[in-house]
N, C-alpha and C. Protein backbone atom coordinates (compact mmCIF):
# COMPACT_ATOMS: atom_id res chain seq x y z
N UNK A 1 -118.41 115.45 138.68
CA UNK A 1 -119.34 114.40 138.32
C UNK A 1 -118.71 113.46 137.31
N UNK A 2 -119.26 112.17 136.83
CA UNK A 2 -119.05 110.91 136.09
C UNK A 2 -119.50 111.65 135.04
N UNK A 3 -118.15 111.37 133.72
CA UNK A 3 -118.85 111.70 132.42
C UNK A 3 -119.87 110.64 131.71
N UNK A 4 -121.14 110.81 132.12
CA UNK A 4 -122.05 109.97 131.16
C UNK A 4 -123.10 110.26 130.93
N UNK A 5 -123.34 109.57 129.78
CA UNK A 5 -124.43 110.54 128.80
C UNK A 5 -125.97 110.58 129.47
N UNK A 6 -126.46 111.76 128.88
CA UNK A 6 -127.90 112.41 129.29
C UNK A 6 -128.91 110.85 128.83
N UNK A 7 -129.79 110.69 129.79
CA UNK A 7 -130.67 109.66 129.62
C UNK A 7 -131.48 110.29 129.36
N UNK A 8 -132.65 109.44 128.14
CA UNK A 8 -133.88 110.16 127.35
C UNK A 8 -134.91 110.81 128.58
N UNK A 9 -135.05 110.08 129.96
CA UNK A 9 -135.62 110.66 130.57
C UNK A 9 -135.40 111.84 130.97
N UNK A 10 -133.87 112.15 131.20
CA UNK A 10 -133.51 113.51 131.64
C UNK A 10 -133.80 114.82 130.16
N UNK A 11 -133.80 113.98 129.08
CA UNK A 11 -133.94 115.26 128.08
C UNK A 11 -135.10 115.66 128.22
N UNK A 12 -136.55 114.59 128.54
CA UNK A 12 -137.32 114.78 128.50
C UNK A 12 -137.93 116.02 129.79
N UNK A 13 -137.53 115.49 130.69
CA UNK A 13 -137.51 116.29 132.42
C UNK A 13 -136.74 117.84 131.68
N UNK A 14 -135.74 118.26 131.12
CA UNK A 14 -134.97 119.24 130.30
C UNK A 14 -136.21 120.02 129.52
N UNK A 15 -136.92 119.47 128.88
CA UNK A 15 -138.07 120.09 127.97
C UNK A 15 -138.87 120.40 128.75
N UNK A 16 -139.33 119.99 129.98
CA UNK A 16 -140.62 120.05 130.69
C UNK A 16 -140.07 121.21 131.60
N UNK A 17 -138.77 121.52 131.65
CA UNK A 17 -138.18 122.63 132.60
C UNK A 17 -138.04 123.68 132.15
N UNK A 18 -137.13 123.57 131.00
CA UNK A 18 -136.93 124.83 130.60
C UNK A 18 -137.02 125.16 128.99
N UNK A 19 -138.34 124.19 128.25
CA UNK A 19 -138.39 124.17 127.26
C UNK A 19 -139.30 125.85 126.74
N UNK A 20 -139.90 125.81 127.57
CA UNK A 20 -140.96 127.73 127.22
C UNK A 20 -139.58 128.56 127.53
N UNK A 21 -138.70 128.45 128.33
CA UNK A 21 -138.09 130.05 128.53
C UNK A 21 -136.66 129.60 127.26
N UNK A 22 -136.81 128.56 126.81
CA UNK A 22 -135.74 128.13 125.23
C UNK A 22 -136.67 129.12 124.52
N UNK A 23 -137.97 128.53 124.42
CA UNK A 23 -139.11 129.22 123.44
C UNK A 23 -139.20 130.41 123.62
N UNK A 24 -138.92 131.29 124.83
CA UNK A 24 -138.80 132.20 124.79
C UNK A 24 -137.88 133.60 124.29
N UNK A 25 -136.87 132.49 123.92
CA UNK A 25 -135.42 133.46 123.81
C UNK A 25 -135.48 133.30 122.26
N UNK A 26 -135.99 131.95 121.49
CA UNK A 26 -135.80 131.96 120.28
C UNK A 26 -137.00 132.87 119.55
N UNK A 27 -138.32 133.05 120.32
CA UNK A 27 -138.90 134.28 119.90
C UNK A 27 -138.38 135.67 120.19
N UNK A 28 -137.95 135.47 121.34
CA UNK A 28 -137.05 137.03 120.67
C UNK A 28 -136.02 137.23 119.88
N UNK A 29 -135.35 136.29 119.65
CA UNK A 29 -134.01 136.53 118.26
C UNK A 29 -134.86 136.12 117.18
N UNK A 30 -136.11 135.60 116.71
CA UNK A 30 -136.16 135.07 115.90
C UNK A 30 -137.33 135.78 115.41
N UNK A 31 -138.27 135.31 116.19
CA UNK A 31 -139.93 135.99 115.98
C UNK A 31 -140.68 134.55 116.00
N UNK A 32 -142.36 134.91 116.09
CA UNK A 32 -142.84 133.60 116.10
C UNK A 32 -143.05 132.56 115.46
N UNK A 33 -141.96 132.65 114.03
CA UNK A 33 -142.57 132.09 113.02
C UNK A 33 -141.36 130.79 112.84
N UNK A 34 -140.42 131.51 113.38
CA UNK A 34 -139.73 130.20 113.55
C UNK A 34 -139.15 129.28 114.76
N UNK A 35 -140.12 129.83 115.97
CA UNK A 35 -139.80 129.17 117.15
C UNK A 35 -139.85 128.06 116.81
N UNK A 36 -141.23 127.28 116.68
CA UNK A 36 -141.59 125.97 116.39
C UNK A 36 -140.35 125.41 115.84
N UNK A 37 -140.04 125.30 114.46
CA UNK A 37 -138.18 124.94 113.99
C UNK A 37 -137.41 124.40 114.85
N UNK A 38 -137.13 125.79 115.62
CA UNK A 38 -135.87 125.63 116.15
C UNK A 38 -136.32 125.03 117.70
N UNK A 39 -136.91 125.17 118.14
CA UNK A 39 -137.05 124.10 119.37
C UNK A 39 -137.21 122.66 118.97
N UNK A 40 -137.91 122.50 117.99
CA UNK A 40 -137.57 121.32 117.41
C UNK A 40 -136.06 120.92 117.19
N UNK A 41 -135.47 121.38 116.80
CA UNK A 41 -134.16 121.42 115.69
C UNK A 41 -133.13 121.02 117.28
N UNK A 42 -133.37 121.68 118.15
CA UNK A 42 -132.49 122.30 119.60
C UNK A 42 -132.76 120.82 119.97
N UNK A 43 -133.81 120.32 119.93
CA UNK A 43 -134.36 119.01 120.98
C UNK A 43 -133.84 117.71 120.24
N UNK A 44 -133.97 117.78 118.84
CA UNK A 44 -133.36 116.34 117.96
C UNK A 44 -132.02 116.89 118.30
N UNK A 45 -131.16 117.86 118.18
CA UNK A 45 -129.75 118.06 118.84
C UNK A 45 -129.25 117.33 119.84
N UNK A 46 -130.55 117.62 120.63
CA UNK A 46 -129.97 117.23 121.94
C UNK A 46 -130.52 115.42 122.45
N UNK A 47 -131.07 115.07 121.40
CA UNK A 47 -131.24 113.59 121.76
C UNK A 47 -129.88 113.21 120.98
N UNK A 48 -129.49 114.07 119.84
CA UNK A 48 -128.31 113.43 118.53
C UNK A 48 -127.07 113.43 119.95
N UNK A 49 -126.58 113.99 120.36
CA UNK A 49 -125.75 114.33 121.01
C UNK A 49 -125.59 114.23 122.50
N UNK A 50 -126.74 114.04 123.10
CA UNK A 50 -126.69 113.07 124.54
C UNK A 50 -125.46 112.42 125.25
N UNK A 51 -125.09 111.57 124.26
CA UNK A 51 -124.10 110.48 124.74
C UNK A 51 -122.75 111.44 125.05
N UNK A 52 -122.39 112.69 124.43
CA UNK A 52 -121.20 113.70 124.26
C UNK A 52 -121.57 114.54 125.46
N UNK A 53 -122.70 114.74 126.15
CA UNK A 53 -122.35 115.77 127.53
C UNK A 53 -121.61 115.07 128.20
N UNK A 54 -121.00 116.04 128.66
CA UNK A 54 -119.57 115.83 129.56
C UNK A 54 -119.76 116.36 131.36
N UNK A 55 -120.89 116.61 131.32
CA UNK A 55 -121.45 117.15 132.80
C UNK A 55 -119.82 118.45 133.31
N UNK A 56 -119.96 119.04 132.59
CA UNK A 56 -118.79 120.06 132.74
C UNK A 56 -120.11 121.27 132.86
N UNK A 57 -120.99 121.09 132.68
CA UNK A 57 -122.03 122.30 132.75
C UNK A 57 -123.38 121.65 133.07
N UNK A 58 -124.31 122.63 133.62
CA UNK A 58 -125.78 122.04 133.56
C UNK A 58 -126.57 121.88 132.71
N UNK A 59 -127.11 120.86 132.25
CA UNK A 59 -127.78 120.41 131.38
C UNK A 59 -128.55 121.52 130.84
N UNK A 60 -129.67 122.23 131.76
CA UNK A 60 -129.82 123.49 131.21
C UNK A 60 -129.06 124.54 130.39
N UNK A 61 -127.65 124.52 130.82
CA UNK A 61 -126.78 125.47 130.32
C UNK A 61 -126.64 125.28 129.09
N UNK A 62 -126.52 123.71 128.98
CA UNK A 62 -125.91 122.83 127.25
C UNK A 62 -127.48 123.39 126.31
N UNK A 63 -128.29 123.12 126.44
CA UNK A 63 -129.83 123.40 126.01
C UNK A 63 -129.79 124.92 125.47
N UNK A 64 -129.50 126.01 126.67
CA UNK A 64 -129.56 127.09 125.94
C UNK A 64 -128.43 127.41 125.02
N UNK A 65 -127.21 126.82 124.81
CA UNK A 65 -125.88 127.06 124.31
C UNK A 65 -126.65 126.24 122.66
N UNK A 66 -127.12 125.53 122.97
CA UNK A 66 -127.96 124.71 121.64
C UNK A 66 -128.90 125.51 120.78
N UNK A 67 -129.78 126.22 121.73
CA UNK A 67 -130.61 127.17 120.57
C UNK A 67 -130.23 128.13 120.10
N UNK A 68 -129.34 128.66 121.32
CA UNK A 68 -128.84 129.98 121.13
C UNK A 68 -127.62 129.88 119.46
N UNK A 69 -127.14 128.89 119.73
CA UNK A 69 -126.37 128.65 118.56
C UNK A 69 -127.09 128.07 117.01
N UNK A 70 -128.24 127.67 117.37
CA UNK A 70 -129.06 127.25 116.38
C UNK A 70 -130.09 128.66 115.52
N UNK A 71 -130.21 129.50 116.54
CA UNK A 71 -130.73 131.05 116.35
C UNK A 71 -129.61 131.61 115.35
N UNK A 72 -128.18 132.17 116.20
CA UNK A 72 -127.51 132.70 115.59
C UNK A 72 -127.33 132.30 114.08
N UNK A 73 -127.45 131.02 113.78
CA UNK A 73 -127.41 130.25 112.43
C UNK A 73 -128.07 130.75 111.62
N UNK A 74 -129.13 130.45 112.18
CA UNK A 74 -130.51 131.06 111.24
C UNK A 74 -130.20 132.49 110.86
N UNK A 75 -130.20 133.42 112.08
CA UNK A 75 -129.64 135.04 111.71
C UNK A 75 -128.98 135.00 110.55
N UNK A 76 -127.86 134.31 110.45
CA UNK A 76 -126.89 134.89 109.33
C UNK A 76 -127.47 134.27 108.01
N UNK A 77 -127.84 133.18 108.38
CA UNK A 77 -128.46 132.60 106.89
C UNK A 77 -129.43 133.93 105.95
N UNK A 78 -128.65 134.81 104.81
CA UNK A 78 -129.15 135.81 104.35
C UNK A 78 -130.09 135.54 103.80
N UNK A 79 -130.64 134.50 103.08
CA UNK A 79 -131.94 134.80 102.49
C UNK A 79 -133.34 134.44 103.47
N UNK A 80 -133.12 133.88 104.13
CA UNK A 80 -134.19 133.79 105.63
C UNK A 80 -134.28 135.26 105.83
N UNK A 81 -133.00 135.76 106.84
CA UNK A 81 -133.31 136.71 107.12
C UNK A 81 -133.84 137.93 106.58
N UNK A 82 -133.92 137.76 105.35
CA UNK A 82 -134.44 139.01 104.09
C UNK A 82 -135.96 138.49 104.24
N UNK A 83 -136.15 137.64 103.88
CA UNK A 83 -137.63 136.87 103.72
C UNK A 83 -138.28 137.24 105.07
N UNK A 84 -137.42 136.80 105.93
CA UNK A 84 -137.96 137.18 107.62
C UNK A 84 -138.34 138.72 107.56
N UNK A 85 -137.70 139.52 107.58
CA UNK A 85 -137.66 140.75 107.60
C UNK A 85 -138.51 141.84 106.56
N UNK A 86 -138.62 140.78 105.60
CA UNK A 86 -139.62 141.37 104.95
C UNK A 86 -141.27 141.07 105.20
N UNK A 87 -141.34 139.87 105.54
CA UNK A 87 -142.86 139.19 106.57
C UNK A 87 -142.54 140.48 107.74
N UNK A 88 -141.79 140.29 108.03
CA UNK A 88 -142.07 141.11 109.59
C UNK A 88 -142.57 142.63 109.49
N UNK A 89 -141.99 142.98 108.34
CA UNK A 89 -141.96 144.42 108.06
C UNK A 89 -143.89 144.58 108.22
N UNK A 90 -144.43 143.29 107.09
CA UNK A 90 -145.58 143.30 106.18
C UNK A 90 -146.96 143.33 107.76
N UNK A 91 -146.29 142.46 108.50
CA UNK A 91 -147.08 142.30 109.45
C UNK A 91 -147.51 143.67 110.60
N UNK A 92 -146.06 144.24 110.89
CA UNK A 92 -146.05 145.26 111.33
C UNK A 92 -146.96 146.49 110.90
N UNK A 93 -147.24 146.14 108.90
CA UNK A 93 -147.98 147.31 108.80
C UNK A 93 -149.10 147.33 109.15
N UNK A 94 -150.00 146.67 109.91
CA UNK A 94 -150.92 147.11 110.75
C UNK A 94 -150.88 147.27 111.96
N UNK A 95 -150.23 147.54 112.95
CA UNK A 95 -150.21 148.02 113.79
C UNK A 95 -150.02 149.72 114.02
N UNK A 96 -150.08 150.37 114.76
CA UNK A 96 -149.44 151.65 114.80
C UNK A 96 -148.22 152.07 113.64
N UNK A 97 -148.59 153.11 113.36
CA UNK A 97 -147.03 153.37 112.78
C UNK A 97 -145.96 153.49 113.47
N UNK A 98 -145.88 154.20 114.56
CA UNK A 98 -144.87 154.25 115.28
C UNK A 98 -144.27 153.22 115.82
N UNK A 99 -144.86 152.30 116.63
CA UNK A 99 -144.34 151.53 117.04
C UNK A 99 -144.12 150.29 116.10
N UNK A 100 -144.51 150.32 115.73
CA UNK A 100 -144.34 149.49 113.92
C UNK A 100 -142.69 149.93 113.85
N UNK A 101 -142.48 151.11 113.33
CA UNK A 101 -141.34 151.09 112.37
C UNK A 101 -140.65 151.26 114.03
N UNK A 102 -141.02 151.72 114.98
CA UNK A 102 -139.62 151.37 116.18
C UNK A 102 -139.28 149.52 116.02
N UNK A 103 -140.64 148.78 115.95
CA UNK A 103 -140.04 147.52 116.45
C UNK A 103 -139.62 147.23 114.87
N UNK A 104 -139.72 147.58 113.81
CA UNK A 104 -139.02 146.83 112.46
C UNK A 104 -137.33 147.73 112.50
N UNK A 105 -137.60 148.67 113.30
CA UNK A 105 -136.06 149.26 113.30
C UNK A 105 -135.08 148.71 113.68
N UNK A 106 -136.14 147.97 115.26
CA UNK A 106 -134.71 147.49 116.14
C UNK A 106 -134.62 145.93 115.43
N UNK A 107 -135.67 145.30 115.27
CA UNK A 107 -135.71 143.87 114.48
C UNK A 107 -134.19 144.05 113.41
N UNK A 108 -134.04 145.65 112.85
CA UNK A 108 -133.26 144.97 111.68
C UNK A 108 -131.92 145.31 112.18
N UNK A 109 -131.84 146.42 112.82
CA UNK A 109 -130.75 146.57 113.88
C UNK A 109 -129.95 145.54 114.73
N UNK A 110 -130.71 144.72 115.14
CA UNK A 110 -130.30 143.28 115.67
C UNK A 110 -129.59 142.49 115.19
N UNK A 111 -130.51 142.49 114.20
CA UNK A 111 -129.83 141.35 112.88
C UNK A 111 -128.78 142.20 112.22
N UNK A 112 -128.87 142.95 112.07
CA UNK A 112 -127.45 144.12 111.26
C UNK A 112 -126.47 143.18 112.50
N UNK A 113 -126.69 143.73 113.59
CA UNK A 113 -125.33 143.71 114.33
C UNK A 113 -125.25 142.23 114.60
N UNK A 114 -125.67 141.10 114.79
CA UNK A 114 -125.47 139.88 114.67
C UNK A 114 -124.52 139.41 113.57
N UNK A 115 -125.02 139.77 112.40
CA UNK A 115 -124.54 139.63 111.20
C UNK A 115 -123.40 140.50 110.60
N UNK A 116 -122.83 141.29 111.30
CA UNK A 116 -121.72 142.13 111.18
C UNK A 116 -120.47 141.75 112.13
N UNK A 117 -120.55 141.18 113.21
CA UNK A 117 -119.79 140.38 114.08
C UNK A 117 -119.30 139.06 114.16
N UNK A 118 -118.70 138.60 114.72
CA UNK A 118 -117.94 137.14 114.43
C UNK A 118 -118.69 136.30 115.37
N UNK A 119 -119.04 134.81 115.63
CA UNK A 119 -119.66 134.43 116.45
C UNK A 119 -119.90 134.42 117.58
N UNK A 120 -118.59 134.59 118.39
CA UNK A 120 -118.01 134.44 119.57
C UNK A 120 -118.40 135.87 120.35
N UNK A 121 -118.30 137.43 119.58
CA UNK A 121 -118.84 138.38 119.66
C UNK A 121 -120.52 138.16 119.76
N UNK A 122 -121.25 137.45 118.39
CA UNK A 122 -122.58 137.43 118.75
C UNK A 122 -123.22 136.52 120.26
N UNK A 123 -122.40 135.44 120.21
CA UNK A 123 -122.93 134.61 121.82
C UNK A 123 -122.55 135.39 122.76
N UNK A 124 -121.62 135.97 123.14
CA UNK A 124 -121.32 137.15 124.39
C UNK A 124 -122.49 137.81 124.33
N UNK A 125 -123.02 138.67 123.22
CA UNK A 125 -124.00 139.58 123.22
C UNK A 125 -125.37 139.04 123.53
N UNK A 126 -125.47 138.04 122.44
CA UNK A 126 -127.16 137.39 122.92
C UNK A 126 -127.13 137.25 124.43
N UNK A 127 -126.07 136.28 124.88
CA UNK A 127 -125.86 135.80 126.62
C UNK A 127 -126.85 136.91 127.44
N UNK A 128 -125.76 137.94 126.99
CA UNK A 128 -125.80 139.30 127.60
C UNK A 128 -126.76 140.39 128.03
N UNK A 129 -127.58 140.05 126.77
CA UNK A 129 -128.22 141.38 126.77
C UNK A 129 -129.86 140.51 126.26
N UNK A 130 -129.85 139.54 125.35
CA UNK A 130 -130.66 139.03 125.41
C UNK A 130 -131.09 137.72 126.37
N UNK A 131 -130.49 137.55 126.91
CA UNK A 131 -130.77 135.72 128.15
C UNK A 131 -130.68 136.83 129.43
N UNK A 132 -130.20 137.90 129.71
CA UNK A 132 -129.74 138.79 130.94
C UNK A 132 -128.61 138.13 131.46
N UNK A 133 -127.67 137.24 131.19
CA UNK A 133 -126.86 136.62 132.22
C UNK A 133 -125.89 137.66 132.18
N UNK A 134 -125.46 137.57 133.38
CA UNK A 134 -124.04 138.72 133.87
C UNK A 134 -122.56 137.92 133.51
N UNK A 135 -121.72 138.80 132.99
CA UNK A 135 -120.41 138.42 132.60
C UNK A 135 -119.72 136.67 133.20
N UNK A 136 -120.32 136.53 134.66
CA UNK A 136 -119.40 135.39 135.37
C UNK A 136 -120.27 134.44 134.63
N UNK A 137 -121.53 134.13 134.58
CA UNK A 137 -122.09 132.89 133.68
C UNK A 137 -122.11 132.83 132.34
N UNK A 138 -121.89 134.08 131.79
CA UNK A 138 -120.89 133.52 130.36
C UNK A 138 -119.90 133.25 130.20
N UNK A 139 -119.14 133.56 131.29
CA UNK A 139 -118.10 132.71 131.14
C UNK A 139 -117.45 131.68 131.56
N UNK A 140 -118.64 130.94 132.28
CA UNK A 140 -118.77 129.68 132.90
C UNK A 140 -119.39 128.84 131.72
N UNK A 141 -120.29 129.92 130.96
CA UNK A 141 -120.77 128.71 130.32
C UNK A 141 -120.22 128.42 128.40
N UNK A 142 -118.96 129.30 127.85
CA UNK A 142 -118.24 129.27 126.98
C UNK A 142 -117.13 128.95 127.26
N UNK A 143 -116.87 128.44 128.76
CA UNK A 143 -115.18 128.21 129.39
C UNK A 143 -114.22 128.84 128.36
N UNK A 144 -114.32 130.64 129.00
CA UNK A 144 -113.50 131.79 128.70
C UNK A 144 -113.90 131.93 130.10
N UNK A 145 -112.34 133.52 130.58
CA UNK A 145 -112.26 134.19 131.98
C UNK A 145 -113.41 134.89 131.42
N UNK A 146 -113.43 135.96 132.80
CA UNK A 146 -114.62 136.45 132.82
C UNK A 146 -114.18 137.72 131.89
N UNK A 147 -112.90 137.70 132.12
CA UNK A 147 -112.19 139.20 131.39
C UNK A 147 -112.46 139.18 129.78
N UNK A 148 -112.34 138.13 129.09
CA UNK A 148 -112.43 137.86 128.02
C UNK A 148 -113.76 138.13 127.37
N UNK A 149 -114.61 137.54 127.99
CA UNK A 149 -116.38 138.27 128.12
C UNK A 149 -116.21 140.05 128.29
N UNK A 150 -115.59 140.44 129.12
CA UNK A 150 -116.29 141.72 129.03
C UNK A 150 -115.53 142.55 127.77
N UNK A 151 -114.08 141.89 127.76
CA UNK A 151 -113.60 142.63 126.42
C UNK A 151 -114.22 142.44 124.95
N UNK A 152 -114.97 141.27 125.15
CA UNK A 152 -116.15 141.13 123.80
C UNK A 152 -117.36 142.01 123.82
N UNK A 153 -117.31 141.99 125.00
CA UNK A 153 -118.65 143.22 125.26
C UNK A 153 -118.53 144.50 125.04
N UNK A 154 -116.98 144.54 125.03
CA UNK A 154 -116.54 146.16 124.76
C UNK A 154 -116.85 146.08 123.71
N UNK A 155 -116.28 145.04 122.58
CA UNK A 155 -115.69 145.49 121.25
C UNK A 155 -117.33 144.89 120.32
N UNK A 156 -118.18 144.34 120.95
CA UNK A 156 -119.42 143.97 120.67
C UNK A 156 -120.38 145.74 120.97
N UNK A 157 -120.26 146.55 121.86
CA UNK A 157 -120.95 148.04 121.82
C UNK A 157 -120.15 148.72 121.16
N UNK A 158 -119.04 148.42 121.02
CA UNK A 158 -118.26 149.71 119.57
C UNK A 158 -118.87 149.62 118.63
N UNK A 159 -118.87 148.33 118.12
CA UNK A 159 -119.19 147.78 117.02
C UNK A 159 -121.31 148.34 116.83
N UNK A 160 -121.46 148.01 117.69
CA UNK A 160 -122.84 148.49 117.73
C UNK A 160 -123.03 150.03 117.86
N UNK A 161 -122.42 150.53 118.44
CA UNK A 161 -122.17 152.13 118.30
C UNK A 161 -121.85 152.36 116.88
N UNK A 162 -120.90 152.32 116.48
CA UNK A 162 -120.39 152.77 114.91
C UNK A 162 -121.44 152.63 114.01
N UNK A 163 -122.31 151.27 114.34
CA UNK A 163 -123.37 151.11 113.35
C UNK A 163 -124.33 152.08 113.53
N UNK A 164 -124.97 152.40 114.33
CA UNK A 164 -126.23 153.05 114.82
C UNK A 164 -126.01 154.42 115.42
N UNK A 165 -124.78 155.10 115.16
CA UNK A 165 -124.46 155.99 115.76
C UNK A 165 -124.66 157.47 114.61
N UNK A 166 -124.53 156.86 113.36
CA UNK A 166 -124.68 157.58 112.24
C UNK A 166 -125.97 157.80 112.09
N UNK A 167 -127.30 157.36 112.03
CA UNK A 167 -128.20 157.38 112.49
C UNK A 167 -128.83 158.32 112.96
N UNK A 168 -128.02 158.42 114.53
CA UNK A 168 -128.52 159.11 115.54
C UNK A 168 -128.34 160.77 115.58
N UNK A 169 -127.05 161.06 114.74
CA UNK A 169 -126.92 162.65 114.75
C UNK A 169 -127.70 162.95 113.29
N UNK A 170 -128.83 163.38 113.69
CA UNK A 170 -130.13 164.52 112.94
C UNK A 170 -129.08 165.72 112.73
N UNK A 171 -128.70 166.25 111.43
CA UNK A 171 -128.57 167.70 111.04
C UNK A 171 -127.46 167.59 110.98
N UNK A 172 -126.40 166.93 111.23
CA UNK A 172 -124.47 167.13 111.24
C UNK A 172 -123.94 166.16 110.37
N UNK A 173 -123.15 166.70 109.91
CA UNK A 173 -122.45 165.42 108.97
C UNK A 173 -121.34 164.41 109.87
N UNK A 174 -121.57 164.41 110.96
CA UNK A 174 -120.31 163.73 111.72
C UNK A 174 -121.60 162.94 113.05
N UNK A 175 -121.16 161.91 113.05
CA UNK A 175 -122.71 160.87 114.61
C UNK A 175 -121.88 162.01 115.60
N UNK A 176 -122.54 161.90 116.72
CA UNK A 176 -122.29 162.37 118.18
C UNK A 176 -122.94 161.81 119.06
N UNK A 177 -122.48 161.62 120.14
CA UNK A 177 -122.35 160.36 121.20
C UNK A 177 -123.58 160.97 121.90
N UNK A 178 -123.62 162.65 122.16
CA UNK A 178 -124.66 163.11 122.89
C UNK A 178 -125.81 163.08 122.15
N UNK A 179 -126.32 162.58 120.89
CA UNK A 179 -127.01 162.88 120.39
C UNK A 179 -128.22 161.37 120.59
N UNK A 180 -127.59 160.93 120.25
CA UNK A 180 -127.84 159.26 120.46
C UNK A 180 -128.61 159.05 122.01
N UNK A 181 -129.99 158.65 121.98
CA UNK A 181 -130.07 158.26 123.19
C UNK A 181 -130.60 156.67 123.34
C-alpha cells in the first residue's frame, strides 16, 4: 500500500470498530478505573500521530500496539500502581473472601511480573496471554521472527515461574514444579 496518513474519518470508523475490545484489554491490565484515561490517552495518540502510519500494519493492529503500550506505562509507573492496588485490594474487601484475595493475588502477580521484566518481554506476554494472539501475529505485529517471540515467551514463564514458584511449595524450603498448579 501508499504510505499515507490515517484520515480523521478512518480514526473515527477505528473507534467505532474496535474501540470496546481496546476497552476491553485495558480493563483487564488495568481495572475499571482507569479505562476511561487510557482510551482517551490511546485515541489523542492516535489523532497526534496519524500522519506517521506507514500502512506496514492494520490500523487495528497500530491501535492495539497504542494502548497496549500506554497500559504497560501506567503498570510500571510505581506510585499508581501502589495506589491502584491498594483501591483494588479495598474494593475487593467486600466480596467473598476467597475469591477476593484469589483475584487481589493474581492482580498483584501481574503487575509483579510486568514490572520485573523489560518491555519487549512485557508486550510478548500481554500479546500473548492477555489479547490471545498466537506467536505468528506478534510477530507480525512488533516486526520480530516468530522465533524471537517464542524465545521471549520462554524467558517471560521462567521469569514468571521463579517468581511464583516459591509460593507454591507449602512445607519445603526449596519451590517444586509438582507442587505448583
Amino acid at each position: 500500500m501508499l504510505a499515507r496518513p490515517l484520515e480523521r474519518g478512518e480514526i473515527e470508523e477505528l473507534y467505532g470498530q474496535y474501540g470496546r475490545r481496546a476497552q476491553r484489554l485495558v480493563r483487564r491490565l488495568l481495572g475499571d478505573t482507569e479505562a476511561q484515561d487510557v482510551m482517551h490517552d490511546a485515541f489523542v495518540r492516535a489523532m497526534a500521530s496519524q500522519a506517521t502510519f506507514r500502512w506496514q500494519s492494520r490500523p487495528s493492529t497500530w491501535l492495539y500496539r497504542i494502548v497496549t503500550n500506554l497500559c504497560l506505562n501506567r503498570i510500571r509507573d510505581v506510585d499508581r500502581r501502589r495506589a491502584r492496588l491498594a483501591q483494588f485490594a479495598e474494593a475487593q474487601k467486600l466480596r467473598s473472601g476467597v475469591d477476593a484475595a484469589l483475584a487481589i493475588e493474581s492482580r498483584v502477580t501481574l503487575v509483579g511480573l510486568f514490572a520485573g521484566v523489560s518491555e519487549d518481554l512485557a508486550r510478548v506476554a500481554t500479546h500473548y496471554f492477555v489479547d490471545g494472539m498466537d506467536q505468528a501475529e506478534i510477530a507480525s505485529l512488533l516486526r520480530v521472527p516468530r522465533r524471537t517471540v517464542g524465545h521471549r515467551l520462554d524467558r517471560f514463564r521462567k521469569f514468571a515461574f521463579d517468581l511464583v514458584a516459591p509460593r507454591c511449595a507449602v512445607g519445603t524450603s526449596e519451590p517444586k514444579r509438582a507442587r505448583c498448579a
